[in-house]
N, C-alpha and C. Protein backbone atom coordinates (compact mmCIF):
# COMPACT_ATOMS: atom_id res chain seq x y z
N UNK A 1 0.84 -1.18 0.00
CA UNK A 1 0.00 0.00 0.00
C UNK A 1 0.88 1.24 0.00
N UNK A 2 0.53 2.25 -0.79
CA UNK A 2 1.17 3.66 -0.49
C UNK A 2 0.88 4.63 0.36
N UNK A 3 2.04 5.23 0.98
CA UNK A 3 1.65 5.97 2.12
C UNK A 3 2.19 7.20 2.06
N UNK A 4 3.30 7.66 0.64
CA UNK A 4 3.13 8.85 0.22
C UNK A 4 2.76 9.39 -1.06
N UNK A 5 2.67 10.59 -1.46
CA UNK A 5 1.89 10.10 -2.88
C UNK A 5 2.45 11.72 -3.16
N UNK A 6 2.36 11.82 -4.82
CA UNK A 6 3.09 13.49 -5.24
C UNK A 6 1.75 13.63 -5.97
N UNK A 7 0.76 13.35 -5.67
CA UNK A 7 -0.52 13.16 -6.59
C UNK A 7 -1.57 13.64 -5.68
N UNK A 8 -2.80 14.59 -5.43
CA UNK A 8 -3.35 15.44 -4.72
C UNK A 8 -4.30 13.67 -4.58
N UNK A 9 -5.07 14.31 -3.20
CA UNK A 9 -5.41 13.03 -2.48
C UNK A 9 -6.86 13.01 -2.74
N UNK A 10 -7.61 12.13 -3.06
CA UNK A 10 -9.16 12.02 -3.48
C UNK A 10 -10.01 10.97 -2.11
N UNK A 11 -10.29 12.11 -1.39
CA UNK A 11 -10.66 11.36 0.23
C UNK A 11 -11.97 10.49 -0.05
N UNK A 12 -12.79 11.44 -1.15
CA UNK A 12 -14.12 10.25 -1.15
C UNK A 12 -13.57 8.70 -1.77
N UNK A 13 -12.09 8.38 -2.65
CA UNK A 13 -11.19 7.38 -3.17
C UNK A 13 -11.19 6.83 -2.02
N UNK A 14 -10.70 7.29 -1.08
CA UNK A 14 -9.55 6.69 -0.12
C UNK A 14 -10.88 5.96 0.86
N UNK A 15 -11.83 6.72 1.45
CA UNK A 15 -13.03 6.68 2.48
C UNK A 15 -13.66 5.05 1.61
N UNK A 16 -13.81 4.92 0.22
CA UNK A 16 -14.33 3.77 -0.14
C UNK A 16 -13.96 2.68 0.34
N UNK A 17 -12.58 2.61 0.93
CA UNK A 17 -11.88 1.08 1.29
C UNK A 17 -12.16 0.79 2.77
N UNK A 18 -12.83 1.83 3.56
CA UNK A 18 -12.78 1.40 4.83
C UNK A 18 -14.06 0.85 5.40
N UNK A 19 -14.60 0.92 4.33
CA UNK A 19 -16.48 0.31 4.65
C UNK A 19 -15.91 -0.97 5.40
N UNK A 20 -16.84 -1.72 6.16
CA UNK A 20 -16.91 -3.23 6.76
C UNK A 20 -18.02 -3.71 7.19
N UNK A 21 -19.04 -4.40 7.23
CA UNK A 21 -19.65 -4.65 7.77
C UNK A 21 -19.78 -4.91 9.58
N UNK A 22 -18.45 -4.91 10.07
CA UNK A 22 -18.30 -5.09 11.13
C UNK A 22 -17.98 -3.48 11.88
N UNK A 23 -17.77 -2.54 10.90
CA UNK A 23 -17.14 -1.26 11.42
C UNK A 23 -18.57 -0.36 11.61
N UNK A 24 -18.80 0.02 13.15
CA UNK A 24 -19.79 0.83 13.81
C UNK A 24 -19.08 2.25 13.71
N UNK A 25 -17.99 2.41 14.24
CA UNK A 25 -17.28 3.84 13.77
C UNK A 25 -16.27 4.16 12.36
N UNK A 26 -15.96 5.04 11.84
CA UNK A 26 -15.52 5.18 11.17
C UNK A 26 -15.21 6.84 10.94
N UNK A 27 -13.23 7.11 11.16
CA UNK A 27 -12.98 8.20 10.99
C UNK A 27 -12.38 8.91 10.44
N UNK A 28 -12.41 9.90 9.79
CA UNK A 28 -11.33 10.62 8.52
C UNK A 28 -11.03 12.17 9.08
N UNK A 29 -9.71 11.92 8.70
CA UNK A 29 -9.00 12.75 9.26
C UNK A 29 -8.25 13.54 7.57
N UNK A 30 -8.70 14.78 7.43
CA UNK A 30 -7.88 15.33 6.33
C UNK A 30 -7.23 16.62 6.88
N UNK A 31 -5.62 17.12 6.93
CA UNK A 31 -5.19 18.28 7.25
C UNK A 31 -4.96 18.59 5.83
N UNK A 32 -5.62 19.80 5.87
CA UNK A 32 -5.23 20.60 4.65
C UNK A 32 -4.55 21.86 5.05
N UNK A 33 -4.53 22.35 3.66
CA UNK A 33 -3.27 23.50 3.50
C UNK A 33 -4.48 24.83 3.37
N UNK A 34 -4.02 25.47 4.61
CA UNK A 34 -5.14 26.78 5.03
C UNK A 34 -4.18 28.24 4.07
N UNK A 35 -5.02 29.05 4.35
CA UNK A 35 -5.12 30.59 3.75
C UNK A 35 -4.18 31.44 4.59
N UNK A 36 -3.74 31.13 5.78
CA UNK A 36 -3.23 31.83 6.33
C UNK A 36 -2.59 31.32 7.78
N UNK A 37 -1.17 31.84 7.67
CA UNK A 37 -0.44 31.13 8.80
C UNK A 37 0.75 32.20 9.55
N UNK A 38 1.22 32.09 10.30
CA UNK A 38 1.97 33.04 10.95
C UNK A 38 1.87 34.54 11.01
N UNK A 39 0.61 34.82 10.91
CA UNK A 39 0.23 36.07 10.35
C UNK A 39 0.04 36.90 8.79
N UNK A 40 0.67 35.65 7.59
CA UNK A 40 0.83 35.84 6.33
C UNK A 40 -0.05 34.97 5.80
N UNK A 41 -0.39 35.38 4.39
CA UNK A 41 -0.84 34.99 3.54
C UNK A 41 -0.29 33.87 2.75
N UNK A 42 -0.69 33.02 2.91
CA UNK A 42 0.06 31.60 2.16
C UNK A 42 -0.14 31.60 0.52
N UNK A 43 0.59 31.76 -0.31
CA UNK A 43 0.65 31.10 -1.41
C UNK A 43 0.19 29.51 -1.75
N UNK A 44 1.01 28.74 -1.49
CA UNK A 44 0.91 27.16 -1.31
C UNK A 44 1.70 26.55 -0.35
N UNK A 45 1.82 25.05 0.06
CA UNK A 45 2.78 24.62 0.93
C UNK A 45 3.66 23.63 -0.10
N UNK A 46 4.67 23.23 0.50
CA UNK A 46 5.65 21.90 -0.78
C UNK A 46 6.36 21.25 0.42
N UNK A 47 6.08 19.83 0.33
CA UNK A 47 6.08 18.71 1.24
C UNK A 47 7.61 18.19 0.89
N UNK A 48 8.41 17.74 1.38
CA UNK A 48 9.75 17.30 0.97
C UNK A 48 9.58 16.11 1.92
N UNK A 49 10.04 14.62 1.60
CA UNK A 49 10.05 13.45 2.48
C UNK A 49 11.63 12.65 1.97
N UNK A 50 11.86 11.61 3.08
CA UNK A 50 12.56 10.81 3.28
C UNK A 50 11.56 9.58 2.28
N UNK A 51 11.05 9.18 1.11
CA UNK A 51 9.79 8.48 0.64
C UNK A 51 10.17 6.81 1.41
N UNK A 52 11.71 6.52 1.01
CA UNK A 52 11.47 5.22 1.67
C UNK A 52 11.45 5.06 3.22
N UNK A 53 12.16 5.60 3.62
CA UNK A 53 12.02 5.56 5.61
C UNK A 53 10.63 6.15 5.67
N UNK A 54 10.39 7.04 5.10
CA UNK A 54 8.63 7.76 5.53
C UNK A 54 7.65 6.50 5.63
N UNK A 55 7.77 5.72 4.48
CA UNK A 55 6.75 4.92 3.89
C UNK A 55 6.74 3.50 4.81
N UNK A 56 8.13 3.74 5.26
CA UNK A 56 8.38 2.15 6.38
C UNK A 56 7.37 2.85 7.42
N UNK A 57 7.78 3.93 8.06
CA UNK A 57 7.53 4.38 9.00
C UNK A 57 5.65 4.41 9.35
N UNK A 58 5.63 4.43 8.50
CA UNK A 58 3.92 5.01 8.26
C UNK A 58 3.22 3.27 8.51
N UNK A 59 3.87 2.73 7.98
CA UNK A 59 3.11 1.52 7.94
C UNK A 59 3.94 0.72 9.59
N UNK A 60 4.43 0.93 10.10
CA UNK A 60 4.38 0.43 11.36
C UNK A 60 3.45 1.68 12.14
N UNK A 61 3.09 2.18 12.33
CA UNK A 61 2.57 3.37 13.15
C UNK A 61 1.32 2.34 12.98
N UNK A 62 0.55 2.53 11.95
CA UNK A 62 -0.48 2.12 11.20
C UNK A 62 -0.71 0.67 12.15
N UNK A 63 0.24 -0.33 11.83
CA UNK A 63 0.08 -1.51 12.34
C UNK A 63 0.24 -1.63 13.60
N UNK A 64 0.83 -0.58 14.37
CA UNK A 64 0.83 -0.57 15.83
C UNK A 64 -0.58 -0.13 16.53
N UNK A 65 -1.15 0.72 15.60
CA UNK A 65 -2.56 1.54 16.12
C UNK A 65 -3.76 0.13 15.86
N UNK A 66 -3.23 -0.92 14.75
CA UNK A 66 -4.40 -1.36 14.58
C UNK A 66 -4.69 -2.02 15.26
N UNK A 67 -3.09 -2.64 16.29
CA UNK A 67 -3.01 -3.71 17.12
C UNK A 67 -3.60 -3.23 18.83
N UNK A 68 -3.11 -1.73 18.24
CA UNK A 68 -3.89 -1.33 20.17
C UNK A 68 -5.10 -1.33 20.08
N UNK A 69 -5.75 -0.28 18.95
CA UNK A 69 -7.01 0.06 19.41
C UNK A 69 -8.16 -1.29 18.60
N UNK A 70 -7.37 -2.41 18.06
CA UNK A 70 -8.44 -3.46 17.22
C UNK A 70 -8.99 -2.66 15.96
N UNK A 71 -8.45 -1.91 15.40
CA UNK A 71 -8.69 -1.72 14.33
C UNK A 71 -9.19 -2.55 13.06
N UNK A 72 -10.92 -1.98 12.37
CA UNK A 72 -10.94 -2.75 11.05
C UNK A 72 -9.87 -2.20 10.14
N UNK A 73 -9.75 -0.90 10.20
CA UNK A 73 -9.12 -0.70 9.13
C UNK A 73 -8.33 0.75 9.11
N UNK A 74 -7.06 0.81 9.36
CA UNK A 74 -6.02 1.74 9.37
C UNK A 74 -5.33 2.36 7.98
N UNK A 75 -5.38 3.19 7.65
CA UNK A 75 -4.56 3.89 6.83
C UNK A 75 -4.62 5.18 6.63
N UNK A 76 -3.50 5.98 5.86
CA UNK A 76 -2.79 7.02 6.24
C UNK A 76 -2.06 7.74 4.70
N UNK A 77 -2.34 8.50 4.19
CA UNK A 77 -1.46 9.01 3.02
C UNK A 77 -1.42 10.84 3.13
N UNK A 78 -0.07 10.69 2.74
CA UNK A 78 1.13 11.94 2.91
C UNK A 78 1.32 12.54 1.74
N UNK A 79 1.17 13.73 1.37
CA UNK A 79 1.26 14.29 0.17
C UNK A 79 2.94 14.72 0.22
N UNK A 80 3.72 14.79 -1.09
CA UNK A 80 5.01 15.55 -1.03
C UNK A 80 4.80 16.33 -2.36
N UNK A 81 5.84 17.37 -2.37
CA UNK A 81 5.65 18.02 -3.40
C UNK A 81 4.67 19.38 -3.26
N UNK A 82 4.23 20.11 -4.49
CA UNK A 82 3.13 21.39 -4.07
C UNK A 82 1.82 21.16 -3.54
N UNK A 83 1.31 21.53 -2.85
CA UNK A 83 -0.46 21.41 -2.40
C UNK A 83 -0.61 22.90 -2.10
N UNK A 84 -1.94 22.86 -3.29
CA UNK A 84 -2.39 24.50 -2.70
C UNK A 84 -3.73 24.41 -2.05
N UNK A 85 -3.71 25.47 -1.64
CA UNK A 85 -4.70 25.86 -0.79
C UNK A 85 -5.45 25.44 -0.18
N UNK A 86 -6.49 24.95 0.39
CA UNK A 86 -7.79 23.65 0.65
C UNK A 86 -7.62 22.34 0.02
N UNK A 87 -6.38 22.10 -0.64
CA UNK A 87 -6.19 20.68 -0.55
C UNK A 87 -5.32 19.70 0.66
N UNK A 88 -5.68 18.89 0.76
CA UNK A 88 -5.34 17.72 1.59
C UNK A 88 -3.99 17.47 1.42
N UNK A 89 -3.17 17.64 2.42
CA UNK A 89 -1.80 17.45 2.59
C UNK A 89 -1.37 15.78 3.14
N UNK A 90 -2.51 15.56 4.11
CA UNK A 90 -2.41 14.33 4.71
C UNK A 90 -3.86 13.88 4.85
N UNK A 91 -4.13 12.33 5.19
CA UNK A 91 -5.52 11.93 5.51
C UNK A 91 -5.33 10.77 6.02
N UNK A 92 -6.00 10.54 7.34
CA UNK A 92 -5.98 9.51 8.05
C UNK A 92 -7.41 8.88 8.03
N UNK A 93 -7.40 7.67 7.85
CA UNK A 93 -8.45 6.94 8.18
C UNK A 93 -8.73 5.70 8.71
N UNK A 94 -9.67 5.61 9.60
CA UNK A 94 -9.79 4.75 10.77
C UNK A 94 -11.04 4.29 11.11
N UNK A 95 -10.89 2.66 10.88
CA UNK A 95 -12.66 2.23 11.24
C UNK A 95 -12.59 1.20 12.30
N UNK A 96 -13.31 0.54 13.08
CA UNK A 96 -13.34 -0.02 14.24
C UNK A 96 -14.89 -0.70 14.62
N UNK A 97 -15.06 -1.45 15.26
CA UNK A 97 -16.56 -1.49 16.02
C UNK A 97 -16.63 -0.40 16.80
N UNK A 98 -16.60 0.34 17.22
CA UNK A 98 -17.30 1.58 18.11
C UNK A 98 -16.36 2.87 17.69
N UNK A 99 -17.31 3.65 18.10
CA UNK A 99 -15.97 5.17 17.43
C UNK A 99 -15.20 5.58 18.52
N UNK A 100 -15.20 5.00 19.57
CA UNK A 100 -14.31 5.91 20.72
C UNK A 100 -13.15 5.47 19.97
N UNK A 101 -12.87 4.18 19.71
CA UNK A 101 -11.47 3.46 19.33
C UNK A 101 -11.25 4.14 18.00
N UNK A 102 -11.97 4.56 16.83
CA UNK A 102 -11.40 5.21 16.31
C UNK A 102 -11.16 6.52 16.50
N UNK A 103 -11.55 7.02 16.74
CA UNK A 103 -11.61 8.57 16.95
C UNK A 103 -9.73 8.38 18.09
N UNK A 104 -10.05 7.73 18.88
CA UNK A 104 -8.89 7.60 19.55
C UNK A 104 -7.11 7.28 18.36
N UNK A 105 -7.29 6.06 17.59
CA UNK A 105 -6.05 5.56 16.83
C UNK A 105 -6.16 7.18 15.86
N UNK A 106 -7.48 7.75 15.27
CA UNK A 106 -6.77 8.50 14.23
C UNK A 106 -6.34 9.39 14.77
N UNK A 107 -6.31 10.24 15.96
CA UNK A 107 -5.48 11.23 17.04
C UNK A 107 -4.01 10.61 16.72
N UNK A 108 -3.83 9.34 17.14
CA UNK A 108 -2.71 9.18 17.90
C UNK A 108 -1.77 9.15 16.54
N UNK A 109 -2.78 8.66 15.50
CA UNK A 109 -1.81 8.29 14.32
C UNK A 109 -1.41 9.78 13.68
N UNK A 110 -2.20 10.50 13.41
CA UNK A 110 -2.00 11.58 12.87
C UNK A 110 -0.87 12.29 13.74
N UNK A 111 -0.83 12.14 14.90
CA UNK A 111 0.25 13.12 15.91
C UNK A 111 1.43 12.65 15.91
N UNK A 112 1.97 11.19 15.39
CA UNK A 112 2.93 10.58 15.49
C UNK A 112 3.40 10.31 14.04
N UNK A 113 2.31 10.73 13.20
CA UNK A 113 2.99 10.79 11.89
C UNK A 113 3.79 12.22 11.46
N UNK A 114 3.30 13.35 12.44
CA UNK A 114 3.94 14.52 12.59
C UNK A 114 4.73 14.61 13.38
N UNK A 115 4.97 13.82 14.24
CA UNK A 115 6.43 13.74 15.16
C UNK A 115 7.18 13.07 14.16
N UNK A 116 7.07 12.01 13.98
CA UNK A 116 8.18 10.73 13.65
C UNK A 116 8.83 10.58 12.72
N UNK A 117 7.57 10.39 11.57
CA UNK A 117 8.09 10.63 10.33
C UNK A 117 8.67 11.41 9.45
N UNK A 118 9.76 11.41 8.90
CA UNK A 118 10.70 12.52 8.02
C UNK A 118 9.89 13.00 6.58
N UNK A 119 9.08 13.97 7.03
CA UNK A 119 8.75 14.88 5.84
C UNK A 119 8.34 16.36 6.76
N UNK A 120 8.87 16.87 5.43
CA UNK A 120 8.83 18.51 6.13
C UNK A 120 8.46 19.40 5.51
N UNK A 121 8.10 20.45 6.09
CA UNK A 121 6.91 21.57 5.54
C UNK A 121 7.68 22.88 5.48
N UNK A 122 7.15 23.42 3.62
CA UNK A 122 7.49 24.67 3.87
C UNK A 122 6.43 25.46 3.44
N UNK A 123 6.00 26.65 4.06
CA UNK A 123 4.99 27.75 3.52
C UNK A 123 5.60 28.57 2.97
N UNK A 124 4.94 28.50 1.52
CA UNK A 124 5.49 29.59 0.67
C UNK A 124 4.43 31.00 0.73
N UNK A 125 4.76 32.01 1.44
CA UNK A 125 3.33 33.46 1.53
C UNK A 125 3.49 33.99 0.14
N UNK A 126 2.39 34.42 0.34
CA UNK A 126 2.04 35.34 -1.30
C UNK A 126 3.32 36.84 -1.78
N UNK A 127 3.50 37.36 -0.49
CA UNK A 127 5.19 37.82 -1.15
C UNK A 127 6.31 37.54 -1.34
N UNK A 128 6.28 36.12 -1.40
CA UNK A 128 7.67 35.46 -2.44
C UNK A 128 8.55 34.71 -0.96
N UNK A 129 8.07 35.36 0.19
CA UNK A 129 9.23 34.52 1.61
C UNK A 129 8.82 33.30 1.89
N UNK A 130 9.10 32.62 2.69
CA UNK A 130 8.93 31.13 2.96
C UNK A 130 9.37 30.99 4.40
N UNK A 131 8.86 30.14 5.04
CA UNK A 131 9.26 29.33 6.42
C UNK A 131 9.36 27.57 6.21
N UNK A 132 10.48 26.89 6.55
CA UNK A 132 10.01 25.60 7.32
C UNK A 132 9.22 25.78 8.65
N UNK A 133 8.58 25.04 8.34
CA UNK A 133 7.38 24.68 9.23
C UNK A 133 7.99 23.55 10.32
N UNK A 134 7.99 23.47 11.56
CA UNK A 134 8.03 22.41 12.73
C UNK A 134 6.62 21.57 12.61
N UNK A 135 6.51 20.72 12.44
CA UNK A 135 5.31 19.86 12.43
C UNK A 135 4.34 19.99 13.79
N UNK A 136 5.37 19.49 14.92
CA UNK A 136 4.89 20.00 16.41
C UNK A 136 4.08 21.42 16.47
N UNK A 137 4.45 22.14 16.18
CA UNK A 137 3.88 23.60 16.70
C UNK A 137 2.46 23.58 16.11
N UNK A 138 1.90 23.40 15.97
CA UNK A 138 0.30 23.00 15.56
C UNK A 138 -0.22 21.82 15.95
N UNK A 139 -0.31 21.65 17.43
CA UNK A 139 -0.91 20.24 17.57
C UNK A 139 -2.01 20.38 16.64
């Protein structure tokens, strides 16, 4: 399965695979790329990754969450490259028999895919400056 992608993310795509008959909750998680950050006006953001350590990485997180919380169904995709504006940078999704357990793994997954994993953020603002972004500083 892929867990990063240079290809903008199609959540109603992704949301199709987690149906189950056994899954009572079911949760999606999309961070997108907002209008405005540090007080500036964002242009776009551009994702830079480690693709093979990222992609290991992602899929143990994944398989660790499915094993705590009994997960039906775990997964997770990482955009690299440009994303503008209101598109989906990342999307987590998480189904389970009850939603506490998901609602719980897609927290944990999403927060540890921004600690752990090597990809990094830069905001480009609409007058031409830029920041790397710390992943942390926005729980």
């Amino acid at each position: 399965m892929k867990y990063i992608s240079e290809l903008p993310l199609d959540i109603n795509l992704e949301s199709i695979k987690m149906h189950h008959p056994n899954a009572g909750g079911l949760v999606i998680f999309s961070g997108e790329a907002r209008e405005q950050s540090h007080g500036k006006i964002v242009s776009h953001l551009e994702y830079e990754a480690h693709p093979v350590f990222a992609e290991k990485l992602i899929e143990q997180i994944l398989l660790e969450s499915k094993q705590k919380w009994n997960l039906i169904y775990a997964h997770a995709i990482h955009r690299i490259g440009r994303v503008d504006i209101s598109e989906s940078a990342v999307l987590v999704l998480t189904s389970s028999r009850h939603r506490k357990e998901s609602f719980e793994a897609n927290q944990s997954i999403i927060y540890r895919i921004k600690t752990e994993v090597p990809i990094w953020k830069k905001e480009i603002y609409l007058d031409k400056t830029y920041e790397w972004i710390d992943a942390c500083t926005h729980n």
